[in-house]
PDB file of N, CA and C in Angstrom:
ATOM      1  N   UNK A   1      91.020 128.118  92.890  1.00  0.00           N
ATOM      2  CA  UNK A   1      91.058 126.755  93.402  1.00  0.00           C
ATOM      3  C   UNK A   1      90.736 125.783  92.269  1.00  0.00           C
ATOM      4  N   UNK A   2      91.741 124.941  92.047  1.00  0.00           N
ATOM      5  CA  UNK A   2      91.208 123.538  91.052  1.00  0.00           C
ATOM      6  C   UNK A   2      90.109 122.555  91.219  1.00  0.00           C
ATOM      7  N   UNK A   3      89.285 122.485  90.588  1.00  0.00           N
ATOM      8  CA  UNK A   3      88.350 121.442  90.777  1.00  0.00           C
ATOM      9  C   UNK A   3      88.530 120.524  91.112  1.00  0.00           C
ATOM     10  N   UNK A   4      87.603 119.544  91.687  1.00  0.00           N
ATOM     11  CA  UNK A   4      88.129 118.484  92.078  1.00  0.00           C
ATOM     12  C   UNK A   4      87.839 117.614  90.817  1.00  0.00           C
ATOM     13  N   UNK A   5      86.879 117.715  90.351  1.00  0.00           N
ATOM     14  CA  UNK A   5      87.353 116.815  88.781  1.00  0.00           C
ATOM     15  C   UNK A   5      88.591 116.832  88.347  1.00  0.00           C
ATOM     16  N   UNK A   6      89.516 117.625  88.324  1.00  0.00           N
ATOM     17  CA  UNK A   6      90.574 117.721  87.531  1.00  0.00           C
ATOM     18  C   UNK A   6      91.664 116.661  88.597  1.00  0.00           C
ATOM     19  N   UNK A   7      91.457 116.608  89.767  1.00  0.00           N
ATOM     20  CA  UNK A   7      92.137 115.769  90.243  1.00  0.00           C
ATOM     21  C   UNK A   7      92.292 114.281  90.080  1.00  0.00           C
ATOM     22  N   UNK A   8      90.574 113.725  89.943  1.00  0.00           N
ATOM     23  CA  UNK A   8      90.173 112.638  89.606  1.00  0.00           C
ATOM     24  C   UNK A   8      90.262 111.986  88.349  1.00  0.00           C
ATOM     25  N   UNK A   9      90.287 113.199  87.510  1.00  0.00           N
ATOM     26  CA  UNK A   9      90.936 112.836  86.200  1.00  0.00           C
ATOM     27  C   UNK A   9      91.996 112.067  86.365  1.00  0.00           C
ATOM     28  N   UNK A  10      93.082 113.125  87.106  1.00  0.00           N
ATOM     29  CA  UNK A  10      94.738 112.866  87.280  1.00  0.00           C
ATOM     30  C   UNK A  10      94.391 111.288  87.258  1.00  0.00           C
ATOM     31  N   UNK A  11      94.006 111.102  88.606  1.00  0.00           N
ATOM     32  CA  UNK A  11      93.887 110.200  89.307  1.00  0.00           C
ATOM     33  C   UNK A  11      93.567 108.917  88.547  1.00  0.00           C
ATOM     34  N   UNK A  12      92.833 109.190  87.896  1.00  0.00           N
ATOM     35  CA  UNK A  12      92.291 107.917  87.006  1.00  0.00           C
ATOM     36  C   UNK A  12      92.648 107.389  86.089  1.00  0.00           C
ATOM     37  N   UNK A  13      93.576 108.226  85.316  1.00  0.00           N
ATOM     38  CA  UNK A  13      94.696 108.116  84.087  1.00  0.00           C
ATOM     39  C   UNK A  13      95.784 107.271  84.807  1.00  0.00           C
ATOM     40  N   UNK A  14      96.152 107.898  86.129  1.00  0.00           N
ATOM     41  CA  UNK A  14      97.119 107.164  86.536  1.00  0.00           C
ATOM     42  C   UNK A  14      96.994 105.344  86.958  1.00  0.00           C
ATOM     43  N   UNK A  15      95.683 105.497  87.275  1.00  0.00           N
ATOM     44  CA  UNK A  15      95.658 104.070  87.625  1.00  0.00           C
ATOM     45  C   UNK A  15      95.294 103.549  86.454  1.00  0.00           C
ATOM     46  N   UNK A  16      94.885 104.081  85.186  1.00  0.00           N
ATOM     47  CA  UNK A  16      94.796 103.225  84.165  1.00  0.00           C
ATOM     48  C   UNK A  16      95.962 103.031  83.526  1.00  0.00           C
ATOM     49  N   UNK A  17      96.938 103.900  83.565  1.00  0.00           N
ATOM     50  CA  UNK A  17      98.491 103.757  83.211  1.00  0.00           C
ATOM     51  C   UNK A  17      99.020 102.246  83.978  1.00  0.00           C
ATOM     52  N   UNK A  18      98.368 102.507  84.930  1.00  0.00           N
ATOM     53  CA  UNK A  18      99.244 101.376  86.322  1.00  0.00           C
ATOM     54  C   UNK A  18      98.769  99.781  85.705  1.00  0.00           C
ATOM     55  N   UNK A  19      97.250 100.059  85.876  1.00  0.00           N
ATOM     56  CA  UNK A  19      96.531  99.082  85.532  1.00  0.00           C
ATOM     57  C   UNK A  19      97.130  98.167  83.867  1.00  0.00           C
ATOM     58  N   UNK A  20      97.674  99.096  82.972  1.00  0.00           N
ATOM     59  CA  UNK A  20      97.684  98.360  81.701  1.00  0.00           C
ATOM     60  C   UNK A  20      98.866  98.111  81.669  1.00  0.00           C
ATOM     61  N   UNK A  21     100.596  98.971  82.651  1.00  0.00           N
ATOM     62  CA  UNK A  21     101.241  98.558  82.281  1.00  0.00           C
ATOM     63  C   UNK A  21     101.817  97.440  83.295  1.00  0.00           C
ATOM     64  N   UNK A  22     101.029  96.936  84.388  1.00  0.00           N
ATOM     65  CA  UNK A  22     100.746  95.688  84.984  1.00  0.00           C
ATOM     66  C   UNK A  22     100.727  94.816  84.111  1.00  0.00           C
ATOM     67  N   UNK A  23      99.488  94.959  83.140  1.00  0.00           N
ATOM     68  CA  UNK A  23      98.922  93.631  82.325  1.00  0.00           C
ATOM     69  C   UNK A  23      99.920  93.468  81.356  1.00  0.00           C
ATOM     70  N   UNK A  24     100.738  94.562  80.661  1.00  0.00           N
ATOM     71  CA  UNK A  24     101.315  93.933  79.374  1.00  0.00           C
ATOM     72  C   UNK A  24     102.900  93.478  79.395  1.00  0.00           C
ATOM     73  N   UNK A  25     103.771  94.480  80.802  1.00  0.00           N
ATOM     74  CA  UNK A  25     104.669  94.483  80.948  1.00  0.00           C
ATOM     75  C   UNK A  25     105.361  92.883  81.802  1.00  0.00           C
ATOM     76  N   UNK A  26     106.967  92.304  81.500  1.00  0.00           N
ATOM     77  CA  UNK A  26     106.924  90.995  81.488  1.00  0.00           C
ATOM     78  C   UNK A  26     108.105  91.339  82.353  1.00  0.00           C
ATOM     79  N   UNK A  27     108.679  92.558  82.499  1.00  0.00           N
ATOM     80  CA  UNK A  27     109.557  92.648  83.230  1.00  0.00           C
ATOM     81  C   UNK A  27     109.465  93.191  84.832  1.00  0.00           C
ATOM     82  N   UNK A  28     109.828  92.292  85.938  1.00  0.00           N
ATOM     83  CA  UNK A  28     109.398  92.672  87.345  1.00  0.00           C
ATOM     84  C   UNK A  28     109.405  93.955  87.808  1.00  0.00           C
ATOM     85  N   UNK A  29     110.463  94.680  86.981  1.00  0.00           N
ATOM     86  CA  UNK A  29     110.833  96.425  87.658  1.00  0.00           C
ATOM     87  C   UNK A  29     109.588  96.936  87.028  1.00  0.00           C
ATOM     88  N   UNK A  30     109.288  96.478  85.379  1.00  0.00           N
ATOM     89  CA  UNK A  30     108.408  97.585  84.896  1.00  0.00           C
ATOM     90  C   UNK A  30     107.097  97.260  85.508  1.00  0.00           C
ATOM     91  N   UNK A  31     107.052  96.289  86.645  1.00  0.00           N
ATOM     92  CA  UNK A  31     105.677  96.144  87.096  1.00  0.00           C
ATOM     93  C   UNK A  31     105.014  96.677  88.290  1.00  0.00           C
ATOM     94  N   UNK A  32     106.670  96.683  89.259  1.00  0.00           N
ATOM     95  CA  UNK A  32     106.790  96.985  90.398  1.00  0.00           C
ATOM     96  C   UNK A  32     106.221  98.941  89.916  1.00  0.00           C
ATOM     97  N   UNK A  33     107.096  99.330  89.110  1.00  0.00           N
ATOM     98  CA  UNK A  33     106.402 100.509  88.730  1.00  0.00           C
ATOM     99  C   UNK A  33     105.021 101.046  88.805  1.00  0.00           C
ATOM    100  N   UNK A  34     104.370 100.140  88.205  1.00  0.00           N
ATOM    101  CA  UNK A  34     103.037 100.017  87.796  1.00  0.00           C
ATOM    102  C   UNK A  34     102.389  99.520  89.040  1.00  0.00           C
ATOM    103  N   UNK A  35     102.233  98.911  90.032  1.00  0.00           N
ATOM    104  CA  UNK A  35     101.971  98.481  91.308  1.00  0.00           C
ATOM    105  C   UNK A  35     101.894 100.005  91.544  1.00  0.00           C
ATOM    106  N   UNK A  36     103.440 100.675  91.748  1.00  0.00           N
ATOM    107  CA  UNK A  36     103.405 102.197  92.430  1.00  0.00           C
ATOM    108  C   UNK A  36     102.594 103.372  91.972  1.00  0.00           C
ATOM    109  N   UNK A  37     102.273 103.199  90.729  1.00  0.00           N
ATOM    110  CA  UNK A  37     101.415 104.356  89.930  1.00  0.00           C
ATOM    111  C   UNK A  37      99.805 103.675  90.241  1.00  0.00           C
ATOM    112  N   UNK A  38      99.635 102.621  90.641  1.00  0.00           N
ATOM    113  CA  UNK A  38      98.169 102.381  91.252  1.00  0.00           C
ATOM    114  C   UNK A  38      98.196 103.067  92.643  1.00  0.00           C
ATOM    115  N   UNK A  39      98.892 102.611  93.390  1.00  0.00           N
ATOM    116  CA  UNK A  39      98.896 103.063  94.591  1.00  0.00           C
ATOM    117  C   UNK A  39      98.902 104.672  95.058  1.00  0.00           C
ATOM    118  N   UNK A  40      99.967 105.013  94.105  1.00  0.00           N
ATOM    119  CA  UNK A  40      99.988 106.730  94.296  1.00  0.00           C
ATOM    120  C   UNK A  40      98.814 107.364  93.894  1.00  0.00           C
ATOM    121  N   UNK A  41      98.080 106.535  92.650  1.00  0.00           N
ATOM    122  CA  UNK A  41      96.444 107.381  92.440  1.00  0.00           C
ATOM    123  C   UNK A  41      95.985 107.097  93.681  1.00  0.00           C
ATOM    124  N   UNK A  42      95.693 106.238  94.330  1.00  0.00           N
ATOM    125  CA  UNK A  42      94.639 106.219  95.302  1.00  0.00           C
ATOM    126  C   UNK A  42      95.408 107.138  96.451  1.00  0.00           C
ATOM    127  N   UNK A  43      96.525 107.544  96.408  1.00  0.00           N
ATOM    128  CA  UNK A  43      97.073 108.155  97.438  1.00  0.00           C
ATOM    129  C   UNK A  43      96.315 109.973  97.162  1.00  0.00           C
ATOM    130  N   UNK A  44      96.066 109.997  95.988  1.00  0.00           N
ATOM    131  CA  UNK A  44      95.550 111.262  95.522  1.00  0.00           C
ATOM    132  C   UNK A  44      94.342 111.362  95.508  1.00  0.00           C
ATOM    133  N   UNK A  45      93.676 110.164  95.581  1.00  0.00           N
ATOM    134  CA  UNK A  45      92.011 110.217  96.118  1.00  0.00           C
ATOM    135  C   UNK A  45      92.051 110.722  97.519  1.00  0.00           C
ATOM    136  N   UNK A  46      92.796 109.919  98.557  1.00  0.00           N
ATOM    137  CA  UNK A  46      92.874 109.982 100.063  1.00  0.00           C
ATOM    138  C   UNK A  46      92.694 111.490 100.300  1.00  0.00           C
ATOM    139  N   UNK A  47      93.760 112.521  99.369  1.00  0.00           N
ATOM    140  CA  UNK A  47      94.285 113.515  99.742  1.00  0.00           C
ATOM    141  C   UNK A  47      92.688 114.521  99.104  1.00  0.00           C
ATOM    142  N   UNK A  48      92.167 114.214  98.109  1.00  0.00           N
ATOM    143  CA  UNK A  48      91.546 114.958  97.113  1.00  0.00           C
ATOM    144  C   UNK A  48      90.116 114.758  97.834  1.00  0.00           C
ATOM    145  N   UNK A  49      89.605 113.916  98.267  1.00  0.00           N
ATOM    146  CA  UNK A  49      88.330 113.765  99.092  1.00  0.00           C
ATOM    147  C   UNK A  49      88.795 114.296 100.874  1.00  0.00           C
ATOM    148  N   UNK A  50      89.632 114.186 101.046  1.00  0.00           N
ATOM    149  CA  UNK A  50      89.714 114.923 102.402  1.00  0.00           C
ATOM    150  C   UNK A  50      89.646 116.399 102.486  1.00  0.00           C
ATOM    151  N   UNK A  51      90.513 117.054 101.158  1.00  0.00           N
ATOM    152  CA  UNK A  51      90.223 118.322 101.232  1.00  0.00           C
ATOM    153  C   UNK A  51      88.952 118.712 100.901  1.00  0.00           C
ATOM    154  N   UNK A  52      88.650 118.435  99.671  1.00  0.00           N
ATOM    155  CA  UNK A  52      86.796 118.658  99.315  1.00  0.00           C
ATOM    156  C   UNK A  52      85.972 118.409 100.387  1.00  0.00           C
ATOM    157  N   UNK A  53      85.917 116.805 101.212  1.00  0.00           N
ATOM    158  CA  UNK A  53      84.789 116.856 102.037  1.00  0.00           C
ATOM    159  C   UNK A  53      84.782 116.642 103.301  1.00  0.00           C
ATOM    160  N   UNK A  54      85.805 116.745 103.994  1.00  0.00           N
ATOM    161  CA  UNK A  54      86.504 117.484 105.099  1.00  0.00           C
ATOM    162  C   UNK A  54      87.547 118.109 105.391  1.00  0.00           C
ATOM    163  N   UNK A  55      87.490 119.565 105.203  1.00  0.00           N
ATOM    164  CA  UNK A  55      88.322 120.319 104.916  1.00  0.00           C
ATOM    165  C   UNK A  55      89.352 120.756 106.047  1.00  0.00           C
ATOM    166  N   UNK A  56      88.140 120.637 107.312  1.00  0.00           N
ATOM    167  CA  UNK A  56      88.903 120.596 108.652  1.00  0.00           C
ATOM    168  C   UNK A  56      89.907 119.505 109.259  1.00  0.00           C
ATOM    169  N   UNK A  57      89.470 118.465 108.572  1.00  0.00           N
ATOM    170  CA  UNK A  57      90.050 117.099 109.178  1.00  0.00           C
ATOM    171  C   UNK A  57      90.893 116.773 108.332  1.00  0.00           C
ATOM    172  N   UNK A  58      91.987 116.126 109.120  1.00  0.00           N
ATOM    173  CA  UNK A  58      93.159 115.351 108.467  1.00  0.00           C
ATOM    174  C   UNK A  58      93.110 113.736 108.486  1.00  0.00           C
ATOM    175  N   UNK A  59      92.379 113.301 108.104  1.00  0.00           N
ATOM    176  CA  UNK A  59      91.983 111.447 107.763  1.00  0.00           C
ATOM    177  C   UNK A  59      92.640 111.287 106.718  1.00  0.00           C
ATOM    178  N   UNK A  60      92.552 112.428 105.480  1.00  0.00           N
ATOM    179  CA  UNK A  60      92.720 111.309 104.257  1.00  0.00           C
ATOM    180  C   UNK A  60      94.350 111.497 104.225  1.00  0.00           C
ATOM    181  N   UNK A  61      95.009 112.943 104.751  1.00  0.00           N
ATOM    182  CA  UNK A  61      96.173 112.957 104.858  1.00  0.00           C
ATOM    183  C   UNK A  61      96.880 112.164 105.606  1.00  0.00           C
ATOM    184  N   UNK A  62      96.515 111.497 106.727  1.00  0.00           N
ATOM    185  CA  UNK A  62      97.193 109.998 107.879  1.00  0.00           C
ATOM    186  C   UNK A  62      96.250 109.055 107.399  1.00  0.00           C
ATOM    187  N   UNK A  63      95.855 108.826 106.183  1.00  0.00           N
ATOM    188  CA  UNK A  63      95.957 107.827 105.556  1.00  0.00           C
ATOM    189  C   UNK A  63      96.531 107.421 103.922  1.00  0.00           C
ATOM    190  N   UNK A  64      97.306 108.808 103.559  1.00  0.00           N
ATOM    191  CA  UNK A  64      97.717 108.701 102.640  1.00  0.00           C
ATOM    192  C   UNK A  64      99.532 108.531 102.637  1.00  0.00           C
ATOM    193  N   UNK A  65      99.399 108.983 104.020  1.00  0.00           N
ATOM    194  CA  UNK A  65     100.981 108.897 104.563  1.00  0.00           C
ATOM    195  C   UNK A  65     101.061 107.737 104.976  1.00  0.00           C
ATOM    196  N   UNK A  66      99.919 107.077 105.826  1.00  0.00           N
ATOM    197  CA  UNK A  66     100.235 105.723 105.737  1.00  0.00           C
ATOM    198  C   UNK A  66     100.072 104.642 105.326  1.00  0.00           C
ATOM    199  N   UNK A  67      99.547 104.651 103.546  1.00  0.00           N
ATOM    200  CA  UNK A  67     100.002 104.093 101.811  1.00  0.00           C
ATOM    201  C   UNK A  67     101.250 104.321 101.942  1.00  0.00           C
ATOM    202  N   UNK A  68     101.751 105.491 101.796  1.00  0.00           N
ATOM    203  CA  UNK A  68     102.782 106.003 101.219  1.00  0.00           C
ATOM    204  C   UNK A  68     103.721 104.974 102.043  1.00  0.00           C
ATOM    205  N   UNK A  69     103.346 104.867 103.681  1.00  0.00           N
ATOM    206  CA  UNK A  69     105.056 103.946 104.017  1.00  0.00           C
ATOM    207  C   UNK A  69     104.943 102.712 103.865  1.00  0.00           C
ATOM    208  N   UNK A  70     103.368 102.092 103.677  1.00  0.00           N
ATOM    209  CA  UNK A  70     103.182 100.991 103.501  1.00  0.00           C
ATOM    210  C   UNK A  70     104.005 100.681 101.857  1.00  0.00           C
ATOM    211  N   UNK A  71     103.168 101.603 100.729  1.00  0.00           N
ATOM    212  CA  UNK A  71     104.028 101.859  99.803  1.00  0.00           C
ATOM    213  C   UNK A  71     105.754 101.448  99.618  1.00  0.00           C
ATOM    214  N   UNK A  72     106.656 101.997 100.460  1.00  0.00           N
ATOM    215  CA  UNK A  72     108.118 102.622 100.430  1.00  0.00           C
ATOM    216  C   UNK A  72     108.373 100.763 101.227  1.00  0.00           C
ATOM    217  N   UNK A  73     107.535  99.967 101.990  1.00  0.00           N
ATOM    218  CA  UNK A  73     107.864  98.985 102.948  1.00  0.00           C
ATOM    219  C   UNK A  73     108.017  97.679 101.641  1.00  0.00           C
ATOM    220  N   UNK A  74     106.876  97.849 100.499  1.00  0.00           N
ATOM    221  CA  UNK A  74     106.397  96.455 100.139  1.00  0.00           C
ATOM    222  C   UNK A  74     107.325  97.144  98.724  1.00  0.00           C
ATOM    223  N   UNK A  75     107.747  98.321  98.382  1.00  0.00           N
ATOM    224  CA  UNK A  75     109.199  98.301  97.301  1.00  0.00           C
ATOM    225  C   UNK A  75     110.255  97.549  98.079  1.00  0.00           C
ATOM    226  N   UNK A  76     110.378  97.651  99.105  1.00  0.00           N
ATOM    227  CA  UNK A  76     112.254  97.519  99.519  1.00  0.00           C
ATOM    228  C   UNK A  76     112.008  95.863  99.585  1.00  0.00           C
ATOM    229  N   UNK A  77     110.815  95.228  99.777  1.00  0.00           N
ATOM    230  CA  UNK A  77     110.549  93.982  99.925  1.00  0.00           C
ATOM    231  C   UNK A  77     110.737  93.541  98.482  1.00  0.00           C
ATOM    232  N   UNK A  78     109.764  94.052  97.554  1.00  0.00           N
ATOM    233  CA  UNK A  78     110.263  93.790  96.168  1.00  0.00           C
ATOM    234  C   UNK A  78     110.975  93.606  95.499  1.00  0.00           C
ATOM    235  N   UNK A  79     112.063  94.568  95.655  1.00  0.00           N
ATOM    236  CA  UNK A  79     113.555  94.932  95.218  1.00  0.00           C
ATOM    237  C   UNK A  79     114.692  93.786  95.920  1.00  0.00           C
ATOM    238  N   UNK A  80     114.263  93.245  97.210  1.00  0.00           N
ATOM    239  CA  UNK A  80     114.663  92.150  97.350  1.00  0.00           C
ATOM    240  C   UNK A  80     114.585  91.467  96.822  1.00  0.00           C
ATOM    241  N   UNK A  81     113.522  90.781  96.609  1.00  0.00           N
ATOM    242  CA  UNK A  81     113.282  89.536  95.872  1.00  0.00           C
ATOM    243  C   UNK A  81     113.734  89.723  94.438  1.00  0.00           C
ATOM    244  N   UNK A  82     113.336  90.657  93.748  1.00  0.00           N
ATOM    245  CA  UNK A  82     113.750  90.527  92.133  1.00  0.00           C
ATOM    246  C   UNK A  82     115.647  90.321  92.202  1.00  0.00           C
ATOM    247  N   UNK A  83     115.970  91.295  93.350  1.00  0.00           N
ATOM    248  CA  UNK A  83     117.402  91.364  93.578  1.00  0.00           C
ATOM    249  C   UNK A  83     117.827  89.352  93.255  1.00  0.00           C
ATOM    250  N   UNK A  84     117.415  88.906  94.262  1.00  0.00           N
ATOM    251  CA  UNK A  84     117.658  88.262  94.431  1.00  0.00           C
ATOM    252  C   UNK A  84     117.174  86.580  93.466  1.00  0.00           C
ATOM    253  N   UNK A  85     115.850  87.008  92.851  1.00  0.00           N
ATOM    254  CA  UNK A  85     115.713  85.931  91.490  1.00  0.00           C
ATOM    255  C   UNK A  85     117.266  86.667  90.596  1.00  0.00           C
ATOM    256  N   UNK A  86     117.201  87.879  90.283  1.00  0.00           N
ATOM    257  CA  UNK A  86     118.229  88.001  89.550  1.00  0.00           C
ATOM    258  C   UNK A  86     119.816  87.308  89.603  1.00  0.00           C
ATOM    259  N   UNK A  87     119.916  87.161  90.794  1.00  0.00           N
ATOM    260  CA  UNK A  87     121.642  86.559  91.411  1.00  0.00           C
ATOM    261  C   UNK A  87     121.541  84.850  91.403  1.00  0.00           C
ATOM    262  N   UNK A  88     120.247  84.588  91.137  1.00  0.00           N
ATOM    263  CA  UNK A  88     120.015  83.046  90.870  1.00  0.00           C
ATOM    264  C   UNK A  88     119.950  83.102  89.370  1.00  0.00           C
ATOM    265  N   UNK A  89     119.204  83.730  88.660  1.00  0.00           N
ATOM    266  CA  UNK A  89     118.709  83.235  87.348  1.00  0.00           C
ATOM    267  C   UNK A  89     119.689  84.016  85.989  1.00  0.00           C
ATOM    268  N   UNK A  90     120.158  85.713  86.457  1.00  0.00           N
ATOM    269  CA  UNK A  90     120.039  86.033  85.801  1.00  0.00           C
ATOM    270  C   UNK A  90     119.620  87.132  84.658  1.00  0.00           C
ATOM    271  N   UNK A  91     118.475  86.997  84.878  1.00  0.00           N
ATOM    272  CA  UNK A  91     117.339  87.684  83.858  1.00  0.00           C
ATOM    273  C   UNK A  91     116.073  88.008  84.810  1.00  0.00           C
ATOM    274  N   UNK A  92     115.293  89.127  84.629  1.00  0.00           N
ATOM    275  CA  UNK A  92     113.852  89.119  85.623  1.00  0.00           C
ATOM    276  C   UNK A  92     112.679  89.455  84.517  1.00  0.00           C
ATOM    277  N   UNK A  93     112.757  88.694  83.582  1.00  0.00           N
ATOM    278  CA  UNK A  93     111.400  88.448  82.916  1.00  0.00           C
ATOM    279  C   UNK A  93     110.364  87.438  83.785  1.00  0.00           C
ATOM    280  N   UNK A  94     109.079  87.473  83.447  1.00  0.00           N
ATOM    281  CA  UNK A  94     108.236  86.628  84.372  1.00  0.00           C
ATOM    282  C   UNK A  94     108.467  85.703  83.383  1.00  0.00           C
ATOM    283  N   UNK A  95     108.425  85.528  82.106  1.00  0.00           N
ATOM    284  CA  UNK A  95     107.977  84.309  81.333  1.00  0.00           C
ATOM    285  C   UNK A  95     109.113  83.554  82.176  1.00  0.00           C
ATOM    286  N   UNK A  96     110.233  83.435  82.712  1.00  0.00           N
ATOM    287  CA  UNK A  96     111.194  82.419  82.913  1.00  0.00           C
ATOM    288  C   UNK A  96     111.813  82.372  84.522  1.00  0.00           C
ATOM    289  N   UNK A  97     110.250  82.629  85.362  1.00  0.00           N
ATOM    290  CA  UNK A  97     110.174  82.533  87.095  1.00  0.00           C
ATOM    291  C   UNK A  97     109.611  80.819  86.819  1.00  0.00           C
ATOM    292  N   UNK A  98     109.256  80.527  86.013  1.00  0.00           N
ATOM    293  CA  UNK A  98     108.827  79.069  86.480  1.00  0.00           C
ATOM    294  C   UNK A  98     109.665  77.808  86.399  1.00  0.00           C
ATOM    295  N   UNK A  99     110.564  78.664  86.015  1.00  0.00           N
ATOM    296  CA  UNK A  99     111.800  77.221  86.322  1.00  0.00           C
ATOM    297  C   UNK A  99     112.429  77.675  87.450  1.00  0.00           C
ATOM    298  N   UNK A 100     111.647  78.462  88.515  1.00  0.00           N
ATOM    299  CA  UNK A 100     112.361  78.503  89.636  1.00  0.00           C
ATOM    300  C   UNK A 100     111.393  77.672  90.401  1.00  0.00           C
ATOM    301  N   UNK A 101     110.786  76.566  90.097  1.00  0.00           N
ATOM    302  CA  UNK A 101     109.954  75.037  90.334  1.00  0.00           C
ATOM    303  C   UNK A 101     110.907  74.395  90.909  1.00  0.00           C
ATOM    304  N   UNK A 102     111.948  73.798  89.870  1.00  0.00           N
ATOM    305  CA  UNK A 102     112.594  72.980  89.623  1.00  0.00           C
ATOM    306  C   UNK A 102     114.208  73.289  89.995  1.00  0.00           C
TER     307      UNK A 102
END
């Protein structure tokens, strides 16, 4: 059986992956990405503390399934919108959403 450290590791790399390529990345897809690699770590906490500290119970699993559709709901919402700055502007860098002001 794998430790559960080794999960939390996973886990924590991933949201620091998520976390930095949030902050540096200028393009909406490569962010929307990064949104999803936060979310999927914590989807691996849900799963990784339910088995360790209730092994009988399924909580963290019907609550990791329901990230996951919340997850799959607020992409297709996303993918709209960038869809759709794109068919106005163009381009989906953030530096050049603020001339959608004007």
């Amino acid at each position: 059986m794998i430790p559960m450290e080794y999960y939390l590791v996973v886990s924590t790399v991933m949201m620091f992956i998520g976390i930095y390529g949030f902050l540096t990345r200028r393009n909406l897809l490569a962010m929307l990405i990064s949104v999803e690699l936060i979310l999927n770590s914590v989807d691996i906490n849900f799963a990784v503390f339910n088995r360790f500290l209730f092994p009988e119970q399924l909580e963290g699993f019907f609550f990791a399934l329901f990230a996951i559709g919340i997850s799959a709901a607020e992409t297709a919402v996303a993918i709209a919108i960038i869809i759709n700055i794109y068919r106005n502007m163009r381009n989906i860098q953030v530096k050049n959403l603020d001339k959608m002001k004007w």
